[in-house]
Protein backbone atom coordinates (compact mmCIF):
# COMPACT_ATOMS: atom_id res chain seq x y z
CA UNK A 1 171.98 82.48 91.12
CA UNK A 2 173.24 82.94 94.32
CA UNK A 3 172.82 80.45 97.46
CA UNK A 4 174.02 80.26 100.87
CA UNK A 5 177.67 78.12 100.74
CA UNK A 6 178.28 78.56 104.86
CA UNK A 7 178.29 80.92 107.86
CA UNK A 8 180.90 82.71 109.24
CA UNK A 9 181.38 81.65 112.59
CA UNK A 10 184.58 83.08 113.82
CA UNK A 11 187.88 84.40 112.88
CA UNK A 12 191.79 82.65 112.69
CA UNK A 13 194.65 85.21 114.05
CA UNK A 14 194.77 89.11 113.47
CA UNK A 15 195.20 89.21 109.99
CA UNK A 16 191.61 88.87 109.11
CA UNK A 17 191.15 84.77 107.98
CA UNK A 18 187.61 84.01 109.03
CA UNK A 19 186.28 80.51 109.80
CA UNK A 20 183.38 79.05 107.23
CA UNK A 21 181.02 76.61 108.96
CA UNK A 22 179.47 74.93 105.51
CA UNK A 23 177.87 71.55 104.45
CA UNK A 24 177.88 72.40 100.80
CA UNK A 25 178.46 70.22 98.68
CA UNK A 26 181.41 71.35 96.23
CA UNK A 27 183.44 73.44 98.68
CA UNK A 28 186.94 73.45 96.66
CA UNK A 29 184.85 74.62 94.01
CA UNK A 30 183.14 77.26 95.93
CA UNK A 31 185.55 78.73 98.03
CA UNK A 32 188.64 78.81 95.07
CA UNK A 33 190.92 81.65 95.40
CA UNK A 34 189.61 84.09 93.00
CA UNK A 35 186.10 83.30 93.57
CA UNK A 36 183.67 86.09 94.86
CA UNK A 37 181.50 85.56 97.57
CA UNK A 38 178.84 87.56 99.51
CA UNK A 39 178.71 88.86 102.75
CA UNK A 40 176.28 91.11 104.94
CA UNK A 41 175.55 93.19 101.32
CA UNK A 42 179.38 93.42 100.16
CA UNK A 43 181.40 91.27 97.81
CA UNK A 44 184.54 89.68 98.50
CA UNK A 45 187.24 87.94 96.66
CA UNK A 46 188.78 85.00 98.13
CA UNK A 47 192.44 85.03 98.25
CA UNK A 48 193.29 81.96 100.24
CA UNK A 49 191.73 78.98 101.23
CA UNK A 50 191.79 75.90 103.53
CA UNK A 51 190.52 73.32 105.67
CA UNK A 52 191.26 73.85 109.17
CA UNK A 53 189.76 71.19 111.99
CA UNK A 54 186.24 71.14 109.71
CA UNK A 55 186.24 74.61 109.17
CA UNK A 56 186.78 76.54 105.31
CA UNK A 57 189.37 79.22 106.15
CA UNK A 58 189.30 82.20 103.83
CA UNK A 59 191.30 85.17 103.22
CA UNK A 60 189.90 87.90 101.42
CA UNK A 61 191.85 90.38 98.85
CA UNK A 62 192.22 93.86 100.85
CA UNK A 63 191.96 92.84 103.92
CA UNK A 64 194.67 92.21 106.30
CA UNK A 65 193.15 92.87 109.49
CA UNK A 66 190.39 91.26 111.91
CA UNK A 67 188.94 94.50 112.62
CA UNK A 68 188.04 94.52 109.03
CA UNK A 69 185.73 91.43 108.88
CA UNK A 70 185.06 91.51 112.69
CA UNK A 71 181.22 92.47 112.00
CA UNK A 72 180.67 90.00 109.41
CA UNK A 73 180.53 87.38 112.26
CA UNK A 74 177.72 85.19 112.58
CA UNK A 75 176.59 86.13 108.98
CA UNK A 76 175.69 83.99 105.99
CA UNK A 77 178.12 83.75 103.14
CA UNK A 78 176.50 83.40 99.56
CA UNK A 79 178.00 82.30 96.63
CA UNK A 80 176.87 81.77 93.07
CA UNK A 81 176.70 78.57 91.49
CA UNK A 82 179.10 77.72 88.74
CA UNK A 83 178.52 75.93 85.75
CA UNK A 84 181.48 72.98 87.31
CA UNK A 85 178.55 71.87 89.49
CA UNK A 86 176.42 70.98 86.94
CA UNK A 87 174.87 67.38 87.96
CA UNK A 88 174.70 63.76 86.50
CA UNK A 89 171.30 61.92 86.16
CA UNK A 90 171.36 60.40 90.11
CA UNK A 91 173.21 63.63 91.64
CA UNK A 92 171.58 66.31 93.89
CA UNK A 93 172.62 69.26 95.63
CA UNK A 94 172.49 69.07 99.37
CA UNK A 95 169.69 72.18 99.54
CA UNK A 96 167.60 70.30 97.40
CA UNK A 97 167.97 67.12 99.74
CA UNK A 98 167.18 68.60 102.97
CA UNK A 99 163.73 69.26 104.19
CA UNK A 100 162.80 66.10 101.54
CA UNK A 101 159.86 63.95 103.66
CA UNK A 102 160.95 60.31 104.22
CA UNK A 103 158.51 57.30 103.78
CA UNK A 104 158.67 54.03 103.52
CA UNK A 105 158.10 52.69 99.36
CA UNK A 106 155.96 49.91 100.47
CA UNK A 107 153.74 51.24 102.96
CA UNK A 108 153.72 55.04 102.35
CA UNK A 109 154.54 55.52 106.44
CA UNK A 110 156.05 58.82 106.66
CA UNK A 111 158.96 58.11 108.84
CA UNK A 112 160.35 62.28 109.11
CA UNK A 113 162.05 64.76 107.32
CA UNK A 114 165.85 64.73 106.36
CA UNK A 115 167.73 67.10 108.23
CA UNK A 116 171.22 67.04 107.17
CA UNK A 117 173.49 64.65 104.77
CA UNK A 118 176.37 63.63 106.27
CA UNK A 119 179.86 62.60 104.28
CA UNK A 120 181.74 59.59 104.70
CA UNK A 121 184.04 59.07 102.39
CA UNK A 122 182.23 55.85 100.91
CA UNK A 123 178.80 57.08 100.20
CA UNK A 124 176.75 60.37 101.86
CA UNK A 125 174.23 59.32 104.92
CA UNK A 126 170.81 60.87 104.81
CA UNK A 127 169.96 61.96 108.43
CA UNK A 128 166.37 61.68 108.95
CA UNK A 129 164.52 63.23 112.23
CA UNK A 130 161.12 62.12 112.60
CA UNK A 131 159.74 60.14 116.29
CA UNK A 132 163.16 59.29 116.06
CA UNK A 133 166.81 60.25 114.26
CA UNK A 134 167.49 57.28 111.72
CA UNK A 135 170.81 57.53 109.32
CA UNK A 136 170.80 56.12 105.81
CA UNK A 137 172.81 55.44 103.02
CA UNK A 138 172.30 57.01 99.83
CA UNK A 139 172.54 53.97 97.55
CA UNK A 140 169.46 52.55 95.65
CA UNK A 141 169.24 49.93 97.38
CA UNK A 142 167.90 51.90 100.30
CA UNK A 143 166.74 54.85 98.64
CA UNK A 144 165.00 54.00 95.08
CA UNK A 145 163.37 56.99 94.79
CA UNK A 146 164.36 60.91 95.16
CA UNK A 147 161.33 63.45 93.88
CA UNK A 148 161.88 66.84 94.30
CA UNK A 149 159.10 67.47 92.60
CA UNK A 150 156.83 65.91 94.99
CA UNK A 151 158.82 66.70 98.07
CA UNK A 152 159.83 63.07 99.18
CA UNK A 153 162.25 60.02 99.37
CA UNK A 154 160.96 56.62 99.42
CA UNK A 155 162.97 54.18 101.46
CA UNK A 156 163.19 50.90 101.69
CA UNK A 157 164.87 49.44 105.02
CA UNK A 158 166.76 46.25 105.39
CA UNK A 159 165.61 44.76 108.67
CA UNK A 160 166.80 46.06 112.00
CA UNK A 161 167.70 49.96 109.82
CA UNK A 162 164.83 51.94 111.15
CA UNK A 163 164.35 50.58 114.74
């Protein structure tokens, strides 16, 4: 199955190493030399990769120009998911995450819709955009409950994390 891993946003030098913007979860995975992504309908295998100032820099067997990826820019890039991202009980992919509804477990009050996950080293950060933006951490203690099925994460706040 194939799923969008980033966007290429711009290039590095003349020799054709493009800048990733991606969130996805399992990057080194993803973007291994050897590994073939998708591009504007054409296939690609990655020949280098790195991390460059937040960005996944690629380089791509055959090409050693800019003016060869040049049109690619702006573009998704897909990838297929390999069997090393298989999941533990507890573990979700970030696509699955986003969009989830937030309420609270005690009351139901729908508080928004998380919007992006952020990485910190320690634990991932839910952000969640509703009246307002509100940032939690994904630990049970604040989040018991993730259902994908039903669409929604139930939350519940220590006081003073949701004002």
């Amino acid at each position: 199955m194939k799923i969008v891993i980033g966007d290429l946003v711009n290039f590095h030098g003349i020799k054709g190493e493009v800048k990733v913007l991606s969130d996805s979860d399992f990057a080194e995975i993803r973007f291994k030399p050897g590994n073939v992504v998708e591009i504007n309908n054409t296939e690609y295998t990655i020949s280098g990769y790195r991390t460059h100032k937040g960005f996944h820099m690629l380089t791509f067997e055959g090409v050693t120009n800019i003016n060869e990826v040049e049109d690619l820019k702006g573009k998704p890039v897909y990838g297929e998911v390999s069997e090393e991202e298989e999941l533990a009980e507890g573990e979700y992919h970030y696509k699955d995450i986003i969009g989830l509804e937030a309420q609270l477990l005690e009351t139901g009050e729908v508080l928004g819709k998380v919007v992006n996950i952020v990485e910190t080293g320690a634990k991932d950060v839910f952000v969640i955009k509703g009246k307002k933006e509100i940032m939690i951490p994904f630990v049970e203690e604040f989040i018991p409950v993730v259902d994908l099925e039903k669409g929604i994460i139930q939350i519940t706040p220590i006081e003073g994390m949701i004002e």
